[in-house]
PDB file of N, CA and C in Angstrom:
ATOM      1  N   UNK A   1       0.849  -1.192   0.000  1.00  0.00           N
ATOM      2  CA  UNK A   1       0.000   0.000   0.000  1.00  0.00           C
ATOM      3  C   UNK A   1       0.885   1.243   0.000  1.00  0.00           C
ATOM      4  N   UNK A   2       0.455   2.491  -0.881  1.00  0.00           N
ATOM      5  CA  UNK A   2       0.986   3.357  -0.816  1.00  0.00           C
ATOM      6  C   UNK A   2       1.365   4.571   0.599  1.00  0.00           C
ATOM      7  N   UNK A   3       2.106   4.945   0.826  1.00  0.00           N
ATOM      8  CA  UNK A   3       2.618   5.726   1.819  1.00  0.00           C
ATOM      9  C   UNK A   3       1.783   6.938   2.196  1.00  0.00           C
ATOM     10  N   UNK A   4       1.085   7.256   0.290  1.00  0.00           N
ATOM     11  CA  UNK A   4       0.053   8.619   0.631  1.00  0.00           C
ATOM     12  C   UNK A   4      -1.441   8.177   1.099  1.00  0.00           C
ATOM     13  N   UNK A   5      -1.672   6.813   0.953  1.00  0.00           N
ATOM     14  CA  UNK A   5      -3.523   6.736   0.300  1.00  0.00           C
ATOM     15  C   UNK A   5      -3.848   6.555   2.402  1.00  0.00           C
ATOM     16  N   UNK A   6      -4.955   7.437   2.330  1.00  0.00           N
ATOM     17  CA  UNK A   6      -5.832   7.387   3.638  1.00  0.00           C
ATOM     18  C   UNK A   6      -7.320   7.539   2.923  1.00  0.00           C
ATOM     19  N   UNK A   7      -8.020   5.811   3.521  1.00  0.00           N
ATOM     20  CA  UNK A   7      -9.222   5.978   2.990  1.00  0.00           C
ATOM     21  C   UNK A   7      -9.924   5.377   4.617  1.00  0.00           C
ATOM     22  N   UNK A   8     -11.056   5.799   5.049  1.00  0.00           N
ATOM     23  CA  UNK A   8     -12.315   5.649   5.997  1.00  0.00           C
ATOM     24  C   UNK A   8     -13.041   4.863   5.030  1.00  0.00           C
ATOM     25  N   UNK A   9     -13.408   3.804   5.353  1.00  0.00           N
ATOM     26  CA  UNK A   9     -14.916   3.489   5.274  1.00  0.00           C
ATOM     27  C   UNK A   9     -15.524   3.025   6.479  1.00  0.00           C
ATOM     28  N   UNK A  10     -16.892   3.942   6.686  1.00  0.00           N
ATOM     29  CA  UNK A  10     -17.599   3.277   7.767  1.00  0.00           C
ATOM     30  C   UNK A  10     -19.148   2.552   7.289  1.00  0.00           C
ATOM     31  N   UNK A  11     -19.353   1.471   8.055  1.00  0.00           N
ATOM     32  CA  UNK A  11     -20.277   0.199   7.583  1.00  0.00           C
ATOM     33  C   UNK A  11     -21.269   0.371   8.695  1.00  0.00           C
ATOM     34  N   UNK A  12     -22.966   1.969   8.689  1.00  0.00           N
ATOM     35  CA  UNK A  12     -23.743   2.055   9.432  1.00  0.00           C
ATOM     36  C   UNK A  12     -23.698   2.357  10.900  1.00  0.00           C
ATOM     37  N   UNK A  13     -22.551   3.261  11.103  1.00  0.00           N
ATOM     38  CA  UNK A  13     -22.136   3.887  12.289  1.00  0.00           C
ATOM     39  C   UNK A  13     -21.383   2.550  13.070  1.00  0.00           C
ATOM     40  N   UNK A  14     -21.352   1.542  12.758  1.00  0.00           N
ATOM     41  CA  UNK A  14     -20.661   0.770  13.797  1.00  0.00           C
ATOM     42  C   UNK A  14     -19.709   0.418  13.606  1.00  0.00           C
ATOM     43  N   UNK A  15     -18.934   0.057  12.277  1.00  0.00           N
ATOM     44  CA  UNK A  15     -17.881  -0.515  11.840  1.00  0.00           C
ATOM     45  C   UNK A  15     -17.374   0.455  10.713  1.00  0.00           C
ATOM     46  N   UNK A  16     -15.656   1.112  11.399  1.00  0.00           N
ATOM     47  CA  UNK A  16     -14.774   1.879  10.706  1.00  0.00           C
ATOM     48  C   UNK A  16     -13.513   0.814  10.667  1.00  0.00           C
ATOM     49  N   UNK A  17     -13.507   1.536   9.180  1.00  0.00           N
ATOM     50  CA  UNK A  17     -11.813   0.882   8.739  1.00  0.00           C
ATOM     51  C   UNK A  17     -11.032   2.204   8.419  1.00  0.00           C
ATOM     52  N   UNK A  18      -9.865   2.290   8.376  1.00  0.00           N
ATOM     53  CA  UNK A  18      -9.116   3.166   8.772  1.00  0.00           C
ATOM     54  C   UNK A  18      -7.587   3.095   7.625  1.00  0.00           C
ATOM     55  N   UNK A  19      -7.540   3.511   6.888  1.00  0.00           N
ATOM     56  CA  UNK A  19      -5.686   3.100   5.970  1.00  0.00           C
ATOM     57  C   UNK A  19      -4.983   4.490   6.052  1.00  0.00           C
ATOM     58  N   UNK A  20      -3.666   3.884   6.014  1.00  0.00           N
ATOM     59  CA  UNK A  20      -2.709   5.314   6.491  1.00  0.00           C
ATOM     60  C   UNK A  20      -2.536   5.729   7.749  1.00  0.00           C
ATOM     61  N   UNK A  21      -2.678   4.723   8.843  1.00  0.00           N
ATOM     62  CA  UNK A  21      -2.264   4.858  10.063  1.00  0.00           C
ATOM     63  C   UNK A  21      -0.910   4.800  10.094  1.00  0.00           C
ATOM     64  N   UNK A  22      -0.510   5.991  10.838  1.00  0.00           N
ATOM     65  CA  UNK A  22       0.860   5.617  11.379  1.00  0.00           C
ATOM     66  C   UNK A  22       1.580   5.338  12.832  1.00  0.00           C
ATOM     67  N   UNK A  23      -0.121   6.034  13.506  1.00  0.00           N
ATOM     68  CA  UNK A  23       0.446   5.625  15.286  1.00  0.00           C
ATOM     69  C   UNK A  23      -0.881   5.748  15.813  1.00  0.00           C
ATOM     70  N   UNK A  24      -1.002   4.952  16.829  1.00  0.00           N
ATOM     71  CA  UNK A  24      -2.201   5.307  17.491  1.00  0.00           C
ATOM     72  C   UNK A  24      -1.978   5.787  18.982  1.00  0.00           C
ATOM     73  N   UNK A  25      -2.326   6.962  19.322  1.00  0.00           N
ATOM     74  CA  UNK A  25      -2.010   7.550  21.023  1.00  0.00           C
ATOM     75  C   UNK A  25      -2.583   6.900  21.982  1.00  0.00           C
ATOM     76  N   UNK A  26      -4.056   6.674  21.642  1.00  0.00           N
ATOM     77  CA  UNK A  26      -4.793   6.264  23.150  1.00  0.00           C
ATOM     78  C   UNK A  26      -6.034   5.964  22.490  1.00  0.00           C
ATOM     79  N   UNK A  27      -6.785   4.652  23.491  1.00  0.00           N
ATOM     80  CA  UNK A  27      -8.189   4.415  23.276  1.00  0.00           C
ATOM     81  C   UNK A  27      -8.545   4.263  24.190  1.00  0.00           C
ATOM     82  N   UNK A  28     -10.030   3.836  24.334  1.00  0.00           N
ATOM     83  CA  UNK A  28     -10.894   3.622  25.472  1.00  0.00           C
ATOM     84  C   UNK A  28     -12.065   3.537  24.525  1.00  0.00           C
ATOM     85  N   UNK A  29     -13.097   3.033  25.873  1.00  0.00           N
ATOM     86  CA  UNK A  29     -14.783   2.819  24.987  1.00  0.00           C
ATOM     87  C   UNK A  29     -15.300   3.798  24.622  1.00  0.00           C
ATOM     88  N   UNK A  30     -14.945   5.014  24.639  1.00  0.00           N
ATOM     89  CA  UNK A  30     -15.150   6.500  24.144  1.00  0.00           C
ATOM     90  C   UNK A  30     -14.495   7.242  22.909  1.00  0.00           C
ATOM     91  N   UNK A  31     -13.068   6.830  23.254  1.00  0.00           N
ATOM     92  CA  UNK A  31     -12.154   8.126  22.123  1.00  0.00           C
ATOM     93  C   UNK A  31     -11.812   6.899  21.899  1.00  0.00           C
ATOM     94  N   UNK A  32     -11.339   7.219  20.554  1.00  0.00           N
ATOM     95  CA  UNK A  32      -9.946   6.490  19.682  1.00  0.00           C
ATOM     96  C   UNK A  32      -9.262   8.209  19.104  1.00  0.00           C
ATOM     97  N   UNK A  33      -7.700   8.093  19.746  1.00  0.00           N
ATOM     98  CA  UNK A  33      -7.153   9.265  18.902  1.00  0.00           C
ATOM     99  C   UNK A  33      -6.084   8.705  18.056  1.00  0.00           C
ATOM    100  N   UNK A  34      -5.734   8.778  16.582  1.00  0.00           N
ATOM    101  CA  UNK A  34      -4.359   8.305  15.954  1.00  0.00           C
ATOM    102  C   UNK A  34      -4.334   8.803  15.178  1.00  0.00           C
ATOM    103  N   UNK A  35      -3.251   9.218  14.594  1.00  0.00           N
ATOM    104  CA  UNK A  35      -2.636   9.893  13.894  1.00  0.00           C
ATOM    105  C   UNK A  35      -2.224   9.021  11.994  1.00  0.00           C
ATOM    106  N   UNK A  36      -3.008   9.611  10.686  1.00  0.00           N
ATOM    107  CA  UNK A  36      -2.662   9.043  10.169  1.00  0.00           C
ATOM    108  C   UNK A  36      -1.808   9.776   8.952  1.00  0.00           C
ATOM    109  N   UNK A  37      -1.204   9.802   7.650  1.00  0.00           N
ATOM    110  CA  UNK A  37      -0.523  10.486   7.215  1.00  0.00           C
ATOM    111  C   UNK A  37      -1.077  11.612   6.295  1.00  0.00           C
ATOM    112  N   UNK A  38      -2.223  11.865   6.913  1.00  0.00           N
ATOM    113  CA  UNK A  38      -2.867  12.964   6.732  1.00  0.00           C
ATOM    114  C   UNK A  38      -3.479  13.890   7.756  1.00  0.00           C
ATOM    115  N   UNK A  39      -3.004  13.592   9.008  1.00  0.00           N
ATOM    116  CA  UNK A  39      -2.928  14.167  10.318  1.00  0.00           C
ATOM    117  C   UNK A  39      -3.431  13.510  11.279  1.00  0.00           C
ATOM    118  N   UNK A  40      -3.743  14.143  12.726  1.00  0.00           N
ATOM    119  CA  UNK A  40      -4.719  13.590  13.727  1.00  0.00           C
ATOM    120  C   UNK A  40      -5.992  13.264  13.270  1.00  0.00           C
ATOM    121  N   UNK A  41      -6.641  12.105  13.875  1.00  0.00           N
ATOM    122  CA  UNK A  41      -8.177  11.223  13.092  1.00  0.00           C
ATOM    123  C   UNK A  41      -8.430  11.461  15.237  1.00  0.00           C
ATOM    124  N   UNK A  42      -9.604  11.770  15.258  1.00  0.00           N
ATOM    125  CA  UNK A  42     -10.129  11.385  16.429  1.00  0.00           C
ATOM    126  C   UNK A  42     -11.777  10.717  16.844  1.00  0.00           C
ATOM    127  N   UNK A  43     -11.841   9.602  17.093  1.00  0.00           N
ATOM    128  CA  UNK A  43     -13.090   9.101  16.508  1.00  0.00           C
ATOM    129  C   UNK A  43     -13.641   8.746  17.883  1.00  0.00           C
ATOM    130  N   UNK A  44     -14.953   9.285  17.805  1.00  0.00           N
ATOM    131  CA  UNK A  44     -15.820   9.304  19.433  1.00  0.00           C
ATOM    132  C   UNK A  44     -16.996   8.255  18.846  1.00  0.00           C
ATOM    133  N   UNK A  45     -17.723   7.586  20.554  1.00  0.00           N
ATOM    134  CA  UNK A  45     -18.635   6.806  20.391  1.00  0.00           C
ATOM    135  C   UNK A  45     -18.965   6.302  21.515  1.00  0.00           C
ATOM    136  N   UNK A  46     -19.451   5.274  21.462  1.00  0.00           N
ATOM    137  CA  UNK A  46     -19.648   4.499  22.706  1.00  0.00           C
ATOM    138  C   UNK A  46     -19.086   3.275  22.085  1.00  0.00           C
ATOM    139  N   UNK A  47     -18.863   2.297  23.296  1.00  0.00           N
ATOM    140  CA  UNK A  47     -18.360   0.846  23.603  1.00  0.00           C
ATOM    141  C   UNK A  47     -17.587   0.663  22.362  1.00  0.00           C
ATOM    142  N   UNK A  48     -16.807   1.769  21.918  1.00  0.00           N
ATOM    143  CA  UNK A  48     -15.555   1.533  20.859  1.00  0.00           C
ATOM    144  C   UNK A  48     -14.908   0.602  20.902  1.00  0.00           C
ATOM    145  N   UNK A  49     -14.274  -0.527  20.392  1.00  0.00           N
ATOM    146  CA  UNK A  49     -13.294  -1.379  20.198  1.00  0.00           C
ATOM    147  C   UNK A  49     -12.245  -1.098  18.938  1.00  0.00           C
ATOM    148  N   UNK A  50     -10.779  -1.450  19.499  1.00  0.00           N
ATOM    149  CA  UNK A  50     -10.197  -1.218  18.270  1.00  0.00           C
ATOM    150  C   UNK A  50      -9.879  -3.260  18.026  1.00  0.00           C
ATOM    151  N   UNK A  51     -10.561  -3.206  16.942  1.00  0.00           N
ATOM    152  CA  UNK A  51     -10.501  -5.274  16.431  1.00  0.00           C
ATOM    153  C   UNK A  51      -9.774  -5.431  16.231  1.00  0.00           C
ATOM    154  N   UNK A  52      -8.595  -4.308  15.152  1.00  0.00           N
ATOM    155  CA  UNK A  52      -7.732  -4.999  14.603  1.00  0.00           C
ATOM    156  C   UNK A  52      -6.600  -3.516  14.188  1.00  0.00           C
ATOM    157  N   UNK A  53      -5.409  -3.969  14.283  1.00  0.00           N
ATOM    158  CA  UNK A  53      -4.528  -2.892  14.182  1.00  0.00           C
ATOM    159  C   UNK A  53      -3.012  -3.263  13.480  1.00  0.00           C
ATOM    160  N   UNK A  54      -3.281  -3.073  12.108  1.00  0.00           N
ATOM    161  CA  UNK A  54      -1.794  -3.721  11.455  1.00  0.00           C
ATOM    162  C   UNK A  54      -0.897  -2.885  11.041  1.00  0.00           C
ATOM    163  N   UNK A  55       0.537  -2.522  11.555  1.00  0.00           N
ATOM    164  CA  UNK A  55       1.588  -1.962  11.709  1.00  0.00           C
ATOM    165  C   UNK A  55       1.705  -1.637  10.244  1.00  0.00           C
ATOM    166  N   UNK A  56       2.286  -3.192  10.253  1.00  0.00           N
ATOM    167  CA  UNK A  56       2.656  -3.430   8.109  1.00  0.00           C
ATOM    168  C   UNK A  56       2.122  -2.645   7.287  1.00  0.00           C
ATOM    169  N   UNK A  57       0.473  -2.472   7.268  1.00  0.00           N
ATOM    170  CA  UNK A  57      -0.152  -1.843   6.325  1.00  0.00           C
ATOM    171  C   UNK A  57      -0.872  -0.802   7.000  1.00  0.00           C
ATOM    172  N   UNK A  58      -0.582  -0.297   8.239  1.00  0.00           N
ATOM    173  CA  UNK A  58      -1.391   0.794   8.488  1.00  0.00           C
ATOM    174  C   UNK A  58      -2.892   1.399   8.235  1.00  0.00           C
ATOM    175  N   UNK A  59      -3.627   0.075   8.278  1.00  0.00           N
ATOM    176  CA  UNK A  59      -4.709  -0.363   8.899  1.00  0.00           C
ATOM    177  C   UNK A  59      -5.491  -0.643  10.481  1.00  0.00           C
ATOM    178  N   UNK A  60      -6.194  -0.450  10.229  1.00  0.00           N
ATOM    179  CA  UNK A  60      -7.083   0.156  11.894  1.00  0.00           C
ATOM    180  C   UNK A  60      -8.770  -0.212  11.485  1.00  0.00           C
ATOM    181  N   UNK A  61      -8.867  -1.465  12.577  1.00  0.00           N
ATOM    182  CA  UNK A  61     -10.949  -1.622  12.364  1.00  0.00           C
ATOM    183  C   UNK A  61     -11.161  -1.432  13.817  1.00  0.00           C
ATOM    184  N   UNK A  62     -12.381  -0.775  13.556  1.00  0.00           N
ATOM    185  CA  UNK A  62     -12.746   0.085  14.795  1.00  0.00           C
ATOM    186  C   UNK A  62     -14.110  -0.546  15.358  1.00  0.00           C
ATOM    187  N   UNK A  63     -15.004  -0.586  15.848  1.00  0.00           N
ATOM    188  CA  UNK A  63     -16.172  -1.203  15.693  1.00  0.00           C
ATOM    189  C   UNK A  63     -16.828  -0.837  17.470  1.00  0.00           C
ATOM    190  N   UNK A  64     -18.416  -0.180  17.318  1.00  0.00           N
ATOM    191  CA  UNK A  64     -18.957   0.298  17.982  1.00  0.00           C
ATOM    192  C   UNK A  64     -19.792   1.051  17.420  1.00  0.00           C
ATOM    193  N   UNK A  65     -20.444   2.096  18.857  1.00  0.00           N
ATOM    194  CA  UNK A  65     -21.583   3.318  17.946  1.00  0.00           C
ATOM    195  C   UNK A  65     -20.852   4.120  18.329  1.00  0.00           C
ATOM    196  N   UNK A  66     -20.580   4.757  16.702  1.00  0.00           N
ATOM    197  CA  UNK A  66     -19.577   5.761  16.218  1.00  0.00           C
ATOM    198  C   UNK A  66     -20.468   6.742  16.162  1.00  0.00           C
ATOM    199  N   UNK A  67     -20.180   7.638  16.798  1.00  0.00           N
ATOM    200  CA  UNK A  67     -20.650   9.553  16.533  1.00  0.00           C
ATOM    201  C   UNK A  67     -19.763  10.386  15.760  1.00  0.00           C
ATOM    202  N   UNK A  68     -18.970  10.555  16.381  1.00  0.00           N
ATOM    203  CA  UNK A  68     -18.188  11.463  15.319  1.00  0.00           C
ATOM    204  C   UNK A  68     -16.547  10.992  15.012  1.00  0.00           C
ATOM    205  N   UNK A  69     -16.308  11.308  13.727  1.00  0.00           N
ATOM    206  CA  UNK A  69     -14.589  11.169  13.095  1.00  0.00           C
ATOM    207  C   UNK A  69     -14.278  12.471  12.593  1.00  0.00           C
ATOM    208  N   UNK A  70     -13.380  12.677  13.424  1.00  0.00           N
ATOM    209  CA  UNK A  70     -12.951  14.099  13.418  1.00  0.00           C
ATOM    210  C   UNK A  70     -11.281  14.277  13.123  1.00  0.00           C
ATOM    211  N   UNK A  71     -11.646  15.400  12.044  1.00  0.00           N
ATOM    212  CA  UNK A  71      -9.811  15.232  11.859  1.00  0.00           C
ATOM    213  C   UNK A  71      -9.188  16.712  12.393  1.00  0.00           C
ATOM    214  N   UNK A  72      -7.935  16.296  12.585  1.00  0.00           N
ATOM    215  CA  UNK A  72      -7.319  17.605  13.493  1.00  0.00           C
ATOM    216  C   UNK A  72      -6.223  18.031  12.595  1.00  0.00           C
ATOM    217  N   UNK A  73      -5.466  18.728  13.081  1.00  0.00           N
ATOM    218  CA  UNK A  73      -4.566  19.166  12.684  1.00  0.00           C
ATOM    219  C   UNK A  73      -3.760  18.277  11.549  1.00  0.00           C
ATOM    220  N   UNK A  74      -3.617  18.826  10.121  1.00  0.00           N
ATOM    221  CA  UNK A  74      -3.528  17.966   9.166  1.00  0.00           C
ATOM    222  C   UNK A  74      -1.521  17.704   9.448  1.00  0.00           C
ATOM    223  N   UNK A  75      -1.029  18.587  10.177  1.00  0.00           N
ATOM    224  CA  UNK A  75       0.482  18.642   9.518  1.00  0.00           C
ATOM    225  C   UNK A  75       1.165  17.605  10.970  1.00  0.00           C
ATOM    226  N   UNK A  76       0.303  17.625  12.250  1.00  0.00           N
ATOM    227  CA  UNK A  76       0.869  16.864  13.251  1.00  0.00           C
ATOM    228  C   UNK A  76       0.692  15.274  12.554  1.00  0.00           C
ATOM    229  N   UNK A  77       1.297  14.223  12.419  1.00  0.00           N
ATOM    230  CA  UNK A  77       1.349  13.137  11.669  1.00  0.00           C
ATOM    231  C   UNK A  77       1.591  11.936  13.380  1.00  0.00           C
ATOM    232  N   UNK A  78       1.902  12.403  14.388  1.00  0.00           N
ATOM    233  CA  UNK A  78       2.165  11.163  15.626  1.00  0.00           C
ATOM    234  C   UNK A  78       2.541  12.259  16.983  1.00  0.00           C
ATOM    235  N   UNK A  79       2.236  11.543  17.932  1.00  0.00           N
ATOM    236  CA  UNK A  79       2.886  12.604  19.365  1.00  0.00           C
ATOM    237  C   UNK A  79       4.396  13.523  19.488  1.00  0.00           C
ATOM    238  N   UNK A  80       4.701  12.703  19.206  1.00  0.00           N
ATOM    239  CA  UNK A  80       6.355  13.178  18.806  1.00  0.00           C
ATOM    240  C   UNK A  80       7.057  13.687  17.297  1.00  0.00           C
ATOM    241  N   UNK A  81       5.851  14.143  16.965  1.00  0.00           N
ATOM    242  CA  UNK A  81       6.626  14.380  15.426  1.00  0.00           C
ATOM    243  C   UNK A  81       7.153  15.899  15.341  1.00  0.00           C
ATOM    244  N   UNK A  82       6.536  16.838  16.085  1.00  0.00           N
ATOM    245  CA  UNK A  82       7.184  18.135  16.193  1.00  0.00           C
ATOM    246  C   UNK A  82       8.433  18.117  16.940  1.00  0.00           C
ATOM    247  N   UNK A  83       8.542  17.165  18.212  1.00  0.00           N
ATOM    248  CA  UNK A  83       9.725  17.444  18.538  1.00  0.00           C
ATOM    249  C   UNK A  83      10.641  16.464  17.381  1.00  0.00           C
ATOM    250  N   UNK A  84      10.576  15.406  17.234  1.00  0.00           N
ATOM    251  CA  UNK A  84      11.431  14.478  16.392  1.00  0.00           C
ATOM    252  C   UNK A  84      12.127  15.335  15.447  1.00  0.00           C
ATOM    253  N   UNK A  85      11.411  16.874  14.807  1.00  0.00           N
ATOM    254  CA  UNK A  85      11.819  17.518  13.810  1.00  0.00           C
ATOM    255  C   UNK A  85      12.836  18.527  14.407  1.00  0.00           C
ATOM    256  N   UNK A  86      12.131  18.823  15.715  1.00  0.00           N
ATOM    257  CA  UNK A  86      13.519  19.805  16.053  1.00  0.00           C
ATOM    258  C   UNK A  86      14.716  19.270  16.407  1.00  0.00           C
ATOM    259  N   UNK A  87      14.867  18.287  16.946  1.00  0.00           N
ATOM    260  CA  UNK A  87      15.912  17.051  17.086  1.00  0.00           C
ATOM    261  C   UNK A  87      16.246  16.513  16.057  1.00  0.00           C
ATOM    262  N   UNK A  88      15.877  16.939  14.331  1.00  0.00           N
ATOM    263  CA  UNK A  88      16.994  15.688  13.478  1.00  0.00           C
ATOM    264  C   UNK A  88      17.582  16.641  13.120  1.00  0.00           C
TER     265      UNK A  88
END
């Protein structure tokens, strides 16, 4: 899979798939926040689960009642990526 492509599909508010992950910060049955190479993704709900989470292909299935997917700041890409830049 390509390095640029970030595609969502969600399947009736309960089931999100996710491509172009590059880190995920934190979950719980509420938030999912991660970062994909098109910035922060922050996805709210109830009894969220993350099913499945593959490094390799930077893939993410999410599954619950999804309210909102919200994207943040397009240029932050992971927690540490502003400092990582002032440090290389």
């Amino acid at each position: 899979m390509s390095e640029n492509v970030h595609n969502i599909i969600m399947e009736n508010r309960k089931k999100l798939t996710v491509s172009g992950v590059t880190d995920v910060d934190r979950f719980d049955e509420n938030t999912v926040l991660l970062y994909t190479n098109m910035g922060e993704l922050t996805v709210k709900g109830n009894d969220l689960h993350v099913n499945e989470l593959s490094v390799t292909d930077g893939e993410m299935n999410i599954e619950g009642e999804i309210d909102a997917v919200i994207y943040g700041d397009r240029d932050r890409q992971s927690p540490l990526s502003l400092l990582g830049k002032l440090f290389r």
